[in-house]
N, C-alpha and C. Protein backbone atom coordinates (compact mmCIF):
# COMPACT_ATOMS: atom_id res chain seq x y z
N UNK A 1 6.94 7.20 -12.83
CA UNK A 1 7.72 6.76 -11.69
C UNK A 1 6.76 6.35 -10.58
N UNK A 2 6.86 5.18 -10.33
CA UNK A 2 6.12 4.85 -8.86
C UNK A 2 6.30 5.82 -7.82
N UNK A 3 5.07 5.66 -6.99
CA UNK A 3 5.46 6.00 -5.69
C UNK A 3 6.51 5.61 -4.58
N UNK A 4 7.23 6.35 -4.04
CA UNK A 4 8.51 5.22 -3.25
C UNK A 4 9.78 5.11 -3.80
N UNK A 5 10.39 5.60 -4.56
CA UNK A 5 10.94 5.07 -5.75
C UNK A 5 12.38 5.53 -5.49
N UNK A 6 12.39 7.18 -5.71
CA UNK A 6 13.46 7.57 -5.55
C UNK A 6 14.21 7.47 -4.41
N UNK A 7 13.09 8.01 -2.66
CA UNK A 7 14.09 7.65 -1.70
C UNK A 7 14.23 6.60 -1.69
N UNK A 8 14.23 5.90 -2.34
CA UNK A 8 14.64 4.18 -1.74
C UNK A 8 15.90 4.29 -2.47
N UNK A 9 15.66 4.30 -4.01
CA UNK A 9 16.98 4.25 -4.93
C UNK A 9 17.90 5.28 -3.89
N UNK A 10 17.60 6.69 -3.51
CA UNK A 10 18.98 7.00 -3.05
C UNK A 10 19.25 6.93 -1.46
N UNK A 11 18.50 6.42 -0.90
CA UNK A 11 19.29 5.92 0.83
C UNK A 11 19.33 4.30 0.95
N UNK A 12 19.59 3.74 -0.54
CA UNK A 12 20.07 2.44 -0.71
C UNK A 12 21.23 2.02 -0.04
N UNK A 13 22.22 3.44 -0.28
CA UNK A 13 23.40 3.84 -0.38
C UNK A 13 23.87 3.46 1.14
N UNK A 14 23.17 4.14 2.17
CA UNK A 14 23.44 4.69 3.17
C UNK A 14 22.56 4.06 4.46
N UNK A 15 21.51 2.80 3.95
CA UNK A 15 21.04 2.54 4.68
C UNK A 15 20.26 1.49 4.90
N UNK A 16 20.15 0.19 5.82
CA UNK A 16 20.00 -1.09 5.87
C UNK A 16 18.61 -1.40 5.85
N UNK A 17 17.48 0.30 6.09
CA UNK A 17 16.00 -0.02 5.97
C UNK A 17 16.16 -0.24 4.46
N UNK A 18 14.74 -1.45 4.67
CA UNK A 18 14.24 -1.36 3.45
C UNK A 18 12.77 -1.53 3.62
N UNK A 19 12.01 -0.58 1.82
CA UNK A 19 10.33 -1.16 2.03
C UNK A 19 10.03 -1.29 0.75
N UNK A 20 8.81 -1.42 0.85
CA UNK A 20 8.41 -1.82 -0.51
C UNK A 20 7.30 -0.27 -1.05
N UNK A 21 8.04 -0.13 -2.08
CA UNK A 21 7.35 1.01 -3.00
C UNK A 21 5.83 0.68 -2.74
N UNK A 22 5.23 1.22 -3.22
CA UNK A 22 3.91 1.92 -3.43
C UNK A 22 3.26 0.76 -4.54
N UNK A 23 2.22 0.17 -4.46
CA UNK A 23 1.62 -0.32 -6.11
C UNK A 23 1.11 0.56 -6.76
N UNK A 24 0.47 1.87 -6.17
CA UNK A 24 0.12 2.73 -7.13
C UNK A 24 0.95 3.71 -7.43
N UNK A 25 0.98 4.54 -8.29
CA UNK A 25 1.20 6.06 -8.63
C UNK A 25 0.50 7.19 -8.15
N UNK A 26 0.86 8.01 -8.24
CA UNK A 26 0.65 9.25 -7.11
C UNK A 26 -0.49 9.80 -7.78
N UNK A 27 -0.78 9.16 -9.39
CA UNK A 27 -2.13 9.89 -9.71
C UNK A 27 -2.84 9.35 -9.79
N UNK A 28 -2.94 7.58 -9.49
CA UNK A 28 -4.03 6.92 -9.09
C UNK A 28 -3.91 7.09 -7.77
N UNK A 29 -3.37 7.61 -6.67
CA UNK A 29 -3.56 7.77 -5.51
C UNK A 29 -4.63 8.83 -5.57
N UNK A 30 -4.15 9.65 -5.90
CA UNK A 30 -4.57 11.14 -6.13
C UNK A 30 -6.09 11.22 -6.77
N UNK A 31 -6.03 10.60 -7.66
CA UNK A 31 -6.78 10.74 -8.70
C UNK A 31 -8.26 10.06 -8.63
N UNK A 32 -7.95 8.87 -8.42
CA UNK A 32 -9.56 7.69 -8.46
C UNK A 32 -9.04 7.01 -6.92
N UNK A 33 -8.59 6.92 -6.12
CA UNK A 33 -8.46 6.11 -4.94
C UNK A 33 -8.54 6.84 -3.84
N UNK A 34 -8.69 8.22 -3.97
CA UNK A 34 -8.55 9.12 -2.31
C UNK A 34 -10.04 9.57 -2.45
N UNK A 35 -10.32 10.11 -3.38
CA UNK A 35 -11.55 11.13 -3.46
C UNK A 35 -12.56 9.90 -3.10
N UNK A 36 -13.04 8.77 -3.57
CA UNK A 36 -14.20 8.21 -3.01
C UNK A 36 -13.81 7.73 -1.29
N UNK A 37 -12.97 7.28 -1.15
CA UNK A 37 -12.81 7.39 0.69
C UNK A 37 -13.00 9.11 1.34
N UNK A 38 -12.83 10.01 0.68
CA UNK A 38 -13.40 11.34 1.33
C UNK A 38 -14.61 11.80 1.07
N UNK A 39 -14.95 11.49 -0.22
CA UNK A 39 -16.25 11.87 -0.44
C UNK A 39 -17.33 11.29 0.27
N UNK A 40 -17.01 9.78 0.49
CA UNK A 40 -17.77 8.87 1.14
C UNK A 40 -18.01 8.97 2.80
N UNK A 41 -17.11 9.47 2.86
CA UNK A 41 -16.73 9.63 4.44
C UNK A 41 -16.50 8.44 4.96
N UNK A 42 -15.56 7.84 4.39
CA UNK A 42 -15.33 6.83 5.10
C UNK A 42 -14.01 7.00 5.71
N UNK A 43 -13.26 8.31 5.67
CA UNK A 43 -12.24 8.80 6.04
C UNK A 43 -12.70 10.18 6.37
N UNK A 44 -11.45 10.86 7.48
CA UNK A 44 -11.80 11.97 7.55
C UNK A 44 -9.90 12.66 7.74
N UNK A 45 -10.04 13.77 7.08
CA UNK A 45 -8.73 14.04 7.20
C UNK A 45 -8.64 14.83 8.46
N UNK A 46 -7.22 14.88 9.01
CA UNK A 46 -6.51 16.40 9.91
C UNK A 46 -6.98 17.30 9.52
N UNK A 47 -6.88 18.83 10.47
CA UNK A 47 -6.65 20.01 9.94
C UNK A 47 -5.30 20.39 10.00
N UNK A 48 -4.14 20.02 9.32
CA UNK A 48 -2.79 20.04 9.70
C UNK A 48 -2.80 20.80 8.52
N UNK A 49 -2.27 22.12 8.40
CA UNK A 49 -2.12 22.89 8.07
C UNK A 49 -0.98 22.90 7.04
N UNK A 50 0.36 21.88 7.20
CA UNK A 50 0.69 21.45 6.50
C UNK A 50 0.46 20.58 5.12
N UNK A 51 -0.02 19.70 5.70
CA UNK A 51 -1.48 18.84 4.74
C UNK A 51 -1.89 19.72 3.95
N UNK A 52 -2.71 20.31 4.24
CA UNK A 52 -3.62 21.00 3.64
C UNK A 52 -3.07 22.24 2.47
N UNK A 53 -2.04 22.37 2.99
CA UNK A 53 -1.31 23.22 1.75
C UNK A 53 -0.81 22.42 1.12
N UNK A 54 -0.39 21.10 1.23
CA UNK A 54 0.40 20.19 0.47
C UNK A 54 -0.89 19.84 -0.76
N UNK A 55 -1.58 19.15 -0.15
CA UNK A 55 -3.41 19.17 -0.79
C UNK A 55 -3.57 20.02 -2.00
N UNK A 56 -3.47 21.32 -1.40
CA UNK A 56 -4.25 22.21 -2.02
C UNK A 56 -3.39 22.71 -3.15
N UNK A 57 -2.15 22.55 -3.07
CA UNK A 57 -1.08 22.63 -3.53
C UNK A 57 -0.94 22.14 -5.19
N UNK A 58 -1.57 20.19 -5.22
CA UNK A 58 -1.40 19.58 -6.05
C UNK A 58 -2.41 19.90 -7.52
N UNK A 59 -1.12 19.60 -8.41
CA UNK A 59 -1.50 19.95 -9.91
C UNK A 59 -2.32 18.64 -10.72
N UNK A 60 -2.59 18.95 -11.32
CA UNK A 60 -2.80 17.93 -12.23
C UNK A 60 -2.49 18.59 -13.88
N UNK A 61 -1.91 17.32 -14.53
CA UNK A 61 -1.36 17.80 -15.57
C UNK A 61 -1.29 16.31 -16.58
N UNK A 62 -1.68 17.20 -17.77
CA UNK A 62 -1.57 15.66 -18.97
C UNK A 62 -0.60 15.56 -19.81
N UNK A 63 -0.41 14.78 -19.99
CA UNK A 63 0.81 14.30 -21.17
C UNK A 63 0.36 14.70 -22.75
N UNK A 64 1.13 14.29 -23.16
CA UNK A 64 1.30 14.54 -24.80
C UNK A 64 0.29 12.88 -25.04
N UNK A 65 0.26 12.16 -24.36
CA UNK A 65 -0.16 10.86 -24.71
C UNK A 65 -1.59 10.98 -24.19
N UNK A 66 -2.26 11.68 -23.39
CA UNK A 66 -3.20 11.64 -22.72
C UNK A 66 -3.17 10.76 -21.72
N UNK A 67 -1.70 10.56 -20.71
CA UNK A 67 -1.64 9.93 -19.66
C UNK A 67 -2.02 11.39 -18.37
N UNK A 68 -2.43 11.25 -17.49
CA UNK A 68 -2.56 12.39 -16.41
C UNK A 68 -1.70 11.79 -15.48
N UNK A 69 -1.08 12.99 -14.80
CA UNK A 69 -0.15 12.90 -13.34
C UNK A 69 -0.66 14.17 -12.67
N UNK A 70 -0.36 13.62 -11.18
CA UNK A 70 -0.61 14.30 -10.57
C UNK A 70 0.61 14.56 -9.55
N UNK A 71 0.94 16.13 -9.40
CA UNK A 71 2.20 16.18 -8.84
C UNK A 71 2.31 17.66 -7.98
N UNK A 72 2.90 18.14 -7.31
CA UNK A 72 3.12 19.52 -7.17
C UNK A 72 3.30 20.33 -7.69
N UNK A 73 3.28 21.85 -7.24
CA UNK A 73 3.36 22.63 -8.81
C UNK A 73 5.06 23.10 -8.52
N UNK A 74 5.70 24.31 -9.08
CA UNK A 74 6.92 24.36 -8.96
C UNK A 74 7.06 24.85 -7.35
N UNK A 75 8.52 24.13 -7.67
CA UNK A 75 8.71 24.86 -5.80
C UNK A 75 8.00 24.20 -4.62
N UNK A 76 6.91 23.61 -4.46
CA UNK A 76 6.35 22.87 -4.13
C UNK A 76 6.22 21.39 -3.46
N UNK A 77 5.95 21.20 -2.46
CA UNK A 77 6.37 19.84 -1.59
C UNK A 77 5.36 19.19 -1.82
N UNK A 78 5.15 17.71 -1.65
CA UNK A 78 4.07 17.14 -1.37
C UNK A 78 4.47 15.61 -0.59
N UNK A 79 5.62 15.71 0.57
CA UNK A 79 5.91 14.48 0.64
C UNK A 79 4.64 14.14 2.11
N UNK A 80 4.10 15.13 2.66
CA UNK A 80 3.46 14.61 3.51
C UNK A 80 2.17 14.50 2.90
N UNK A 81 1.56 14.95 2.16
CA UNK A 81 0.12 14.76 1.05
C UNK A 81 0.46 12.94 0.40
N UNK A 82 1.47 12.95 -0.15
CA UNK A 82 1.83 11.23 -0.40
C UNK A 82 1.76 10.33 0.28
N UNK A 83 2.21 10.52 1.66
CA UNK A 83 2.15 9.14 2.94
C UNK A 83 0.95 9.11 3.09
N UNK A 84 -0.05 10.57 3.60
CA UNK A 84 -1.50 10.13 3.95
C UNK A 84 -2.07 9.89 3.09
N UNK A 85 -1.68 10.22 1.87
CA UNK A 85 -2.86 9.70 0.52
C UNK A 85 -2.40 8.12 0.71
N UNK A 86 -1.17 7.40 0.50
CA UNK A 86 -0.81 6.14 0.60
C UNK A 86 -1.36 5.42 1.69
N UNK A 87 -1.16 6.09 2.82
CA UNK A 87 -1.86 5.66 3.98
C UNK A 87 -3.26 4.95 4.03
N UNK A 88 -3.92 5.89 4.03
CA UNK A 88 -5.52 6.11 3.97
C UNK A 88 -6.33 5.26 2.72
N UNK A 89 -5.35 5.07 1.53
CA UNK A 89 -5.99 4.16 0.24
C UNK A 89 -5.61 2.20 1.18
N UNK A 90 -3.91 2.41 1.52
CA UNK A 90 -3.64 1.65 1.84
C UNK A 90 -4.64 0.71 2.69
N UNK A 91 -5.43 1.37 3.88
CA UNK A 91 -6.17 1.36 4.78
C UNK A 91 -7.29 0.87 4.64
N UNK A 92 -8.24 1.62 3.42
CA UNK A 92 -9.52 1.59 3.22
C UNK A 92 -9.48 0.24 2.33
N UNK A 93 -8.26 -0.18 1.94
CA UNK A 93 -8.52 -1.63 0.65
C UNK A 93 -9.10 -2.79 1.59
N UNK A 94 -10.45 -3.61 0.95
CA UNK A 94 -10.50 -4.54 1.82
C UNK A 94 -9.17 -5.20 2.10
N UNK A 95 -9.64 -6.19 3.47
CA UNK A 95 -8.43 -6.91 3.76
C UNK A 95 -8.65 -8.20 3.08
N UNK A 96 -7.42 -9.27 2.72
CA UNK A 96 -6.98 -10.13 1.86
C UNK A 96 -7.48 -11.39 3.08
N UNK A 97 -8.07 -12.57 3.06
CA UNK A 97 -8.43 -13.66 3.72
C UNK A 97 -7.33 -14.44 3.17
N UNK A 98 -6.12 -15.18 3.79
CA UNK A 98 -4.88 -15.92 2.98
C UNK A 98 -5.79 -17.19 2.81
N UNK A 99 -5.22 -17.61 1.48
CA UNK A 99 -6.26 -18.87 1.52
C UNK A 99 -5.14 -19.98 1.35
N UNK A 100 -5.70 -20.83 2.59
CA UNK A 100 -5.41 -22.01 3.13
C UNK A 100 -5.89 -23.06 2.30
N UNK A 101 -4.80 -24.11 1.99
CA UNK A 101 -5.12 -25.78 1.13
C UNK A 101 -5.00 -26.32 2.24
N UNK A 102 -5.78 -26.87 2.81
CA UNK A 102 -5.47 -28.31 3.59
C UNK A 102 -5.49 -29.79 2.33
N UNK A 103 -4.23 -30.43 2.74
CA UNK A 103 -4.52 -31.94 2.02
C UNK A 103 -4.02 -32.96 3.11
N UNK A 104 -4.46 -33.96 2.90
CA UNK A 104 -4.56 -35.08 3.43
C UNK A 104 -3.27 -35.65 3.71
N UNK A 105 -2.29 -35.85 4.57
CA UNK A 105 -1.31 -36.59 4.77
C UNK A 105 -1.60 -37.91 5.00
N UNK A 106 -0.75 -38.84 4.22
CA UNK A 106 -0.60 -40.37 4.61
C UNK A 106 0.00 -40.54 5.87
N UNK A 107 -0.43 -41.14 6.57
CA UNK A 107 0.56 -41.39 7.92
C UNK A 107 0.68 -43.22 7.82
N UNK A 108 1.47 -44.08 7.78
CA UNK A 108 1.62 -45.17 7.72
C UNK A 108 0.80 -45.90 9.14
N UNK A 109 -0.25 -46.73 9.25
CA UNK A 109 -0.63 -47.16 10.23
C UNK A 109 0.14 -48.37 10.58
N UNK A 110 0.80 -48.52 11.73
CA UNK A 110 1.30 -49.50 12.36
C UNK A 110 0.35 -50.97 12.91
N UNK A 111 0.79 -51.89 12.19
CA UNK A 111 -0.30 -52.80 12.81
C UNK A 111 -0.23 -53.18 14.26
N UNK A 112 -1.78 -53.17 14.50
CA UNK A 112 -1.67 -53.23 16.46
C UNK A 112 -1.05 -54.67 16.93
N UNK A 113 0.02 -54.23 18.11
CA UNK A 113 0.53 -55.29 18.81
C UNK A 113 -0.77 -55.66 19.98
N UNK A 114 -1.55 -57.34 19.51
CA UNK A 114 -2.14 -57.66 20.53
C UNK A 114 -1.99 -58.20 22.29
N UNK A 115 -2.44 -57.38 23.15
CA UNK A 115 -2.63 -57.08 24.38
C UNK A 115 -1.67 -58.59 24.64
N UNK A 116 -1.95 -59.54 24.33
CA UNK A 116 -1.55 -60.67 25.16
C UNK A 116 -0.05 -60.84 24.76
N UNK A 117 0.88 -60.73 23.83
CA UNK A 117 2.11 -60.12 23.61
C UNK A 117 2.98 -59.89 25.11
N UNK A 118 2.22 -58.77 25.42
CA UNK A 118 3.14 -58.27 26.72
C UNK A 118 2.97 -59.24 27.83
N UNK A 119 1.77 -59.91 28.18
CA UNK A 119 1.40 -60.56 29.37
C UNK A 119 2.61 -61.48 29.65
């Protein structure tokens, strides 16, 4: 399941915001996209105490397929560990340069009316 996913599916119902899910999953968030922005220091987290249990909180766990997720353990929250992990990857991605086509428009040239015309 993507990131984003469910509250959207259920305050579809009830409500005129809309956003756009997540491109990653919570265990490529988790997993290969947070740790080199912390390790690197190119981020630095809160001491929000909340956070930090949310953090410290998270499992990691493999599939029968050898897919890994990363999720909370039982009982367990992690909706504020998700925004700043989303946040902070979101953040650190270079930024996108939109790339611009210029082409050439025809403009029809009008042939010049000579000066003596008007005199």
């Amino acid at each position: 399941m993507m990131a984003g996913t469910a509250p959207r599916d259920s305050r579809r119902r009830y409500s005129q915001v809309t956003y756009a899910p997540a491109g990653k999953t919570k265990a490529e968030l988790y997993g290969a996209a947070l740790p080199p922005l912390i390790n690197s220091r190119r981020v630095e987290l809160l001491d929000h105490p909340r956070l930090v249990a949310q953090l410290c909180g998270l499992e990691r766990r493999t599939a029968w397929g050898g897919r890994d997720s990363i999720d909370h353990g039982p009982g367990g929250r992690d909706d504020l560990a998700n925004a700043v992990a989303g946040a902070l990857v979101a953040a650190g991605e270079p930024r996108r340069v939109p790339q611009i086509r210029v082409t050439a428009i025809r403009v029809p040239i009008r042939r010049a009316i000579p000066w003596r015309e008007f005199e």
